[in-house]
Protein backbone atom coordinates (compact mmCIF):
# COMPACT_ATOMS: atom_id res chain seq x y z
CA UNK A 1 15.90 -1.79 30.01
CA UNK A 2 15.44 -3.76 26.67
CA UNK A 3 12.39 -4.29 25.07
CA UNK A 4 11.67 -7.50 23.22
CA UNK A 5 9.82 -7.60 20.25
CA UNK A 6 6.82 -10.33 20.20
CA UNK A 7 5.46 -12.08 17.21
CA UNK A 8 1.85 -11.91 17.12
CA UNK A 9 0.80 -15.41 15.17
CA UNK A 10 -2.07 -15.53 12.67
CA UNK A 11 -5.05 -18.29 13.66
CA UNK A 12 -4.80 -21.20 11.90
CA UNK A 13 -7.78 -20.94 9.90
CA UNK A 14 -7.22 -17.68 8.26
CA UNK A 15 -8.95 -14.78 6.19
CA UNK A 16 -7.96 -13.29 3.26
CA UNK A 17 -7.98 -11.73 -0.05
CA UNK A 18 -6.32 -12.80 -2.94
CA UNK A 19 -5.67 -10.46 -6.20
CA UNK A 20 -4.18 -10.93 -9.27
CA UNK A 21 -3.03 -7.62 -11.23
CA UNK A 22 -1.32 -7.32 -14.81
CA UNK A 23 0.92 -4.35 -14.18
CA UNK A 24 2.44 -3.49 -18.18
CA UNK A 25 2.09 -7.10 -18.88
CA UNK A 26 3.75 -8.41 -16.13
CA UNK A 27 1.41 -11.14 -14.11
CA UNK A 28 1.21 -10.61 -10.31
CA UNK A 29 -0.56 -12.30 -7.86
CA UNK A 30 -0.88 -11.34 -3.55
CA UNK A 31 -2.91 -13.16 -1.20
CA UNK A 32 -3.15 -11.06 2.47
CA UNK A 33 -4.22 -12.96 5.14
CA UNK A 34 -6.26 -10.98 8.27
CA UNK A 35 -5.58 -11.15 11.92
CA UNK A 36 -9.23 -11.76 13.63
CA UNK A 37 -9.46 -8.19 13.71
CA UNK A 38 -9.01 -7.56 10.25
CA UNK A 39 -5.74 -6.33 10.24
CA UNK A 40 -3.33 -7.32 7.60
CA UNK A 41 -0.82 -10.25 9.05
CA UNK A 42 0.55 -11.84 6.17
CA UNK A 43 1.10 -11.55 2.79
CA UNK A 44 2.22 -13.46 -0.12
CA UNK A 45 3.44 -12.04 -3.97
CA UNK A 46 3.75 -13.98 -6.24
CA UNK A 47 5.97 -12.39 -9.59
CA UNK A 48 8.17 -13.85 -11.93
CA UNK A 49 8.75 -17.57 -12.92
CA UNK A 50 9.81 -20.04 -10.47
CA UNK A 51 13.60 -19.71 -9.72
CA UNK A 52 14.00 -16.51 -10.99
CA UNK A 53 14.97 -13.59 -9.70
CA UNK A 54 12.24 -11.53 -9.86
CA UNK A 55 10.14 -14.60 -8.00
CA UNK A 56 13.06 -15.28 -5.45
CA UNK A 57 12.69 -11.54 -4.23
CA UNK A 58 9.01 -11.59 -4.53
CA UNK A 59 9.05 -14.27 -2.22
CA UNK A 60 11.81 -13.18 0.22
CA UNK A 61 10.07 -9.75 0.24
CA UNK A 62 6.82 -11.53 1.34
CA UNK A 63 8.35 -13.15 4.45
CA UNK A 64 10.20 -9.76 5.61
CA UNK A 65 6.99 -7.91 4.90
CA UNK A 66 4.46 -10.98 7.06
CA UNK A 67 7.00 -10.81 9.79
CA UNK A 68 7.05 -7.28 10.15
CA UNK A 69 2.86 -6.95 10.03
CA UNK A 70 3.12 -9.92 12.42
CA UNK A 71 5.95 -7.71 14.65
CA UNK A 72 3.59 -5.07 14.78
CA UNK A 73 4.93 -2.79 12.07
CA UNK A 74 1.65 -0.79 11.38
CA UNK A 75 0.53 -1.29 7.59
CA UNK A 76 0.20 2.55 7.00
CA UNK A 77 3.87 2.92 7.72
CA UNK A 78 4.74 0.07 5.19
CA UNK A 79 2.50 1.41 2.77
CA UNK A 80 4.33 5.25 2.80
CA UNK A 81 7.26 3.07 2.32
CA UNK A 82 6.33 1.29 -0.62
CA UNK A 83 4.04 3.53 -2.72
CA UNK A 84 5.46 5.54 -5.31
CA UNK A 85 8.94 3.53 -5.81
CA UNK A 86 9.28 3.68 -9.40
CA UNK A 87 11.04 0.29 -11.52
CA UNK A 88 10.18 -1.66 -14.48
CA UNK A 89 7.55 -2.81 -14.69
CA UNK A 90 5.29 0.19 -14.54
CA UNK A 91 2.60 1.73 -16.71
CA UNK A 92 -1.00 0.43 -16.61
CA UNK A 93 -2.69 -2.24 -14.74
CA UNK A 94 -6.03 -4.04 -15.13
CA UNK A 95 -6.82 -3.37 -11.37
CA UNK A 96 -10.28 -1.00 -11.88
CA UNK A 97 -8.96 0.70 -8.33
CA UNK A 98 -5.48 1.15 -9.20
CA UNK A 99 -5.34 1.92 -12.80
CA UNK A 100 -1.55 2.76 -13.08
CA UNK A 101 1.26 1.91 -11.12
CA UNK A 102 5.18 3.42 -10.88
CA UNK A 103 6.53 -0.18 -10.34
CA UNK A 104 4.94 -3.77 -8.48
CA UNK A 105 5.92 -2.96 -5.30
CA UNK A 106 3.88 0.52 -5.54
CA UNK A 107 0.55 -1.49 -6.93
CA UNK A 108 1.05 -3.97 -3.91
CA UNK A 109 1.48 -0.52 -1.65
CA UNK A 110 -1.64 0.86 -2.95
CA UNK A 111 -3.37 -2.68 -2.85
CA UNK A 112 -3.07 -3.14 0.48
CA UNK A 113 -4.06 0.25 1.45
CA UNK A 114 -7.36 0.29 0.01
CA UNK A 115 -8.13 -3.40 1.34
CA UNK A 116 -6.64 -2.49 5.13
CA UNK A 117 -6.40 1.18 5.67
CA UNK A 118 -9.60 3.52 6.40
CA UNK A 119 -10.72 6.16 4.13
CA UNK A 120 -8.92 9.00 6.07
CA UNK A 121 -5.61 7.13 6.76
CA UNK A 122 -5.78 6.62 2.86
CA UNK A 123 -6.85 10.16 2.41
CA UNK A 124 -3.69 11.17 4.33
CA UNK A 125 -1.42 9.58 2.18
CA UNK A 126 -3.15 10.37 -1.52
CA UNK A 127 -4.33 6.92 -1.65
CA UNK A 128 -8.03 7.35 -2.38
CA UNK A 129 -9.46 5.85 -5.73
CA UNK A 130 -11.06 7.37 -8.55
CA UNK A 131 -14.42 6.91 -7.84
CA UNK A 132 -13.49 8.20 -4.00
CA UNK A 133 -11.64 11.54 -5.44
CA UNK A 134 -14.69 11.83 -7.90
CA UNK A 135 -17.28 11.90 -4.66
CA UNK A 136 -15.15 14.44 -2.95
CA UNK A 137 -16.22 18.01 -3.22
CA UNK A 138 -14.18 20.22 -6.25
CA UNK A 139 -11.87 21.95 -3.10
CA UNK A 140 -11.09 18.96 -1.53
CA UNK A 141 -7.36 18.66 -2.42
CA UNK A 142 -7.11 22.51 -3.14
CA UNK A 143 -4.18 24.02 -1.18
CA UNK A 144 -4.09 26.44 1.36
CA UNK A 145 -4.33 29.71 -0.18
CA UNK A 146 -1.38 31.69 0.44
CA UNK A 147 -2.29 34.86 2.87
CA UNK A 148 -0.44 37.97 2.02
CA UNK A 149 1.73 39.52 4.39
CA UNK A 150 0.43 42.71 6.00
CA UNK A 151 3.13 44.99 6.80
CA UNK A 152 2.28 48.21 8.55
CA UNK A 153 2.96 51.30 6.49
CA UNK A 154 4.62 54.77 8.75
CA UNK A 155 2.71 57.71 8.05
């Protein structure tokens, strides 16, 4: 048995979100356009001149990444993908949600996560902002304390 994979198409009148983002200096731009549902379905970066190759992967990334929303990748799983990858650019952005970033690829991770993900998905995943890890109570993120082991003792 062989499963095919379907494309779900966006409407033609679409909604969206665009964002621009200096991330150490470095201009970037991404417009995500919603299914009716509000799921993300598409998604275009913009970095890099025209005909360069920063810009020619920006855009080749896009279409990957807007066919595999539109394929039904879930945006969570492209988000734990893309967060965290470190490369130049990185350092601090302008973005009041997303003050820092390891590279562009992690501030478009963490972009689309807190436009498209819910608060405990993004919880999950360390994803929350400031002002969302500032509302939390102090022992929110505190680990487990360790237990220790009990060993019976022969008399």
């Amino acid at each position: 048995m062989t499963h095919e994979p379907t494309r779900e198409r966006l409407p033609q009148r679409r909604s969206g979100v665009t964002h621009s983002v200096e991330v150490n200096g470095a201009a970037v731009f991404m417009t995500t356009n919603r299914f009716a549902d509000g799921r993300p379905g598409e998604v275009f970066a913009k970095w890099g001149k025209e005909g360069s190759t920063a810009g020619g992967l920006m855009d080749a990334f896009s279409i990957v990444l807007s066919l595999a929303l539109q394929y039904g990748v879930p945006a969570d799983v492209i988000v734990t993908k893309l967060k965290d990858l470190r490369f130049e650019p990185f350092g601090r952005t302008d973005d009041p949600d997303i003050p820092e970033a390891s590279s562009v690829m992690d501030w478009l991770a963490r972009r689309i996560a807190l436009d498209h993900l819910s608060f405990d998905t993004r919880k999950k995943l360390d994803l929350l902002t400031t002002d969302e890890e500032a509302s939390l109570p102090a022992d929110a993120y505190a680990a487990t304390p360790l237990v220790p082991h009990q060993t019976s003792r022969s008399a």
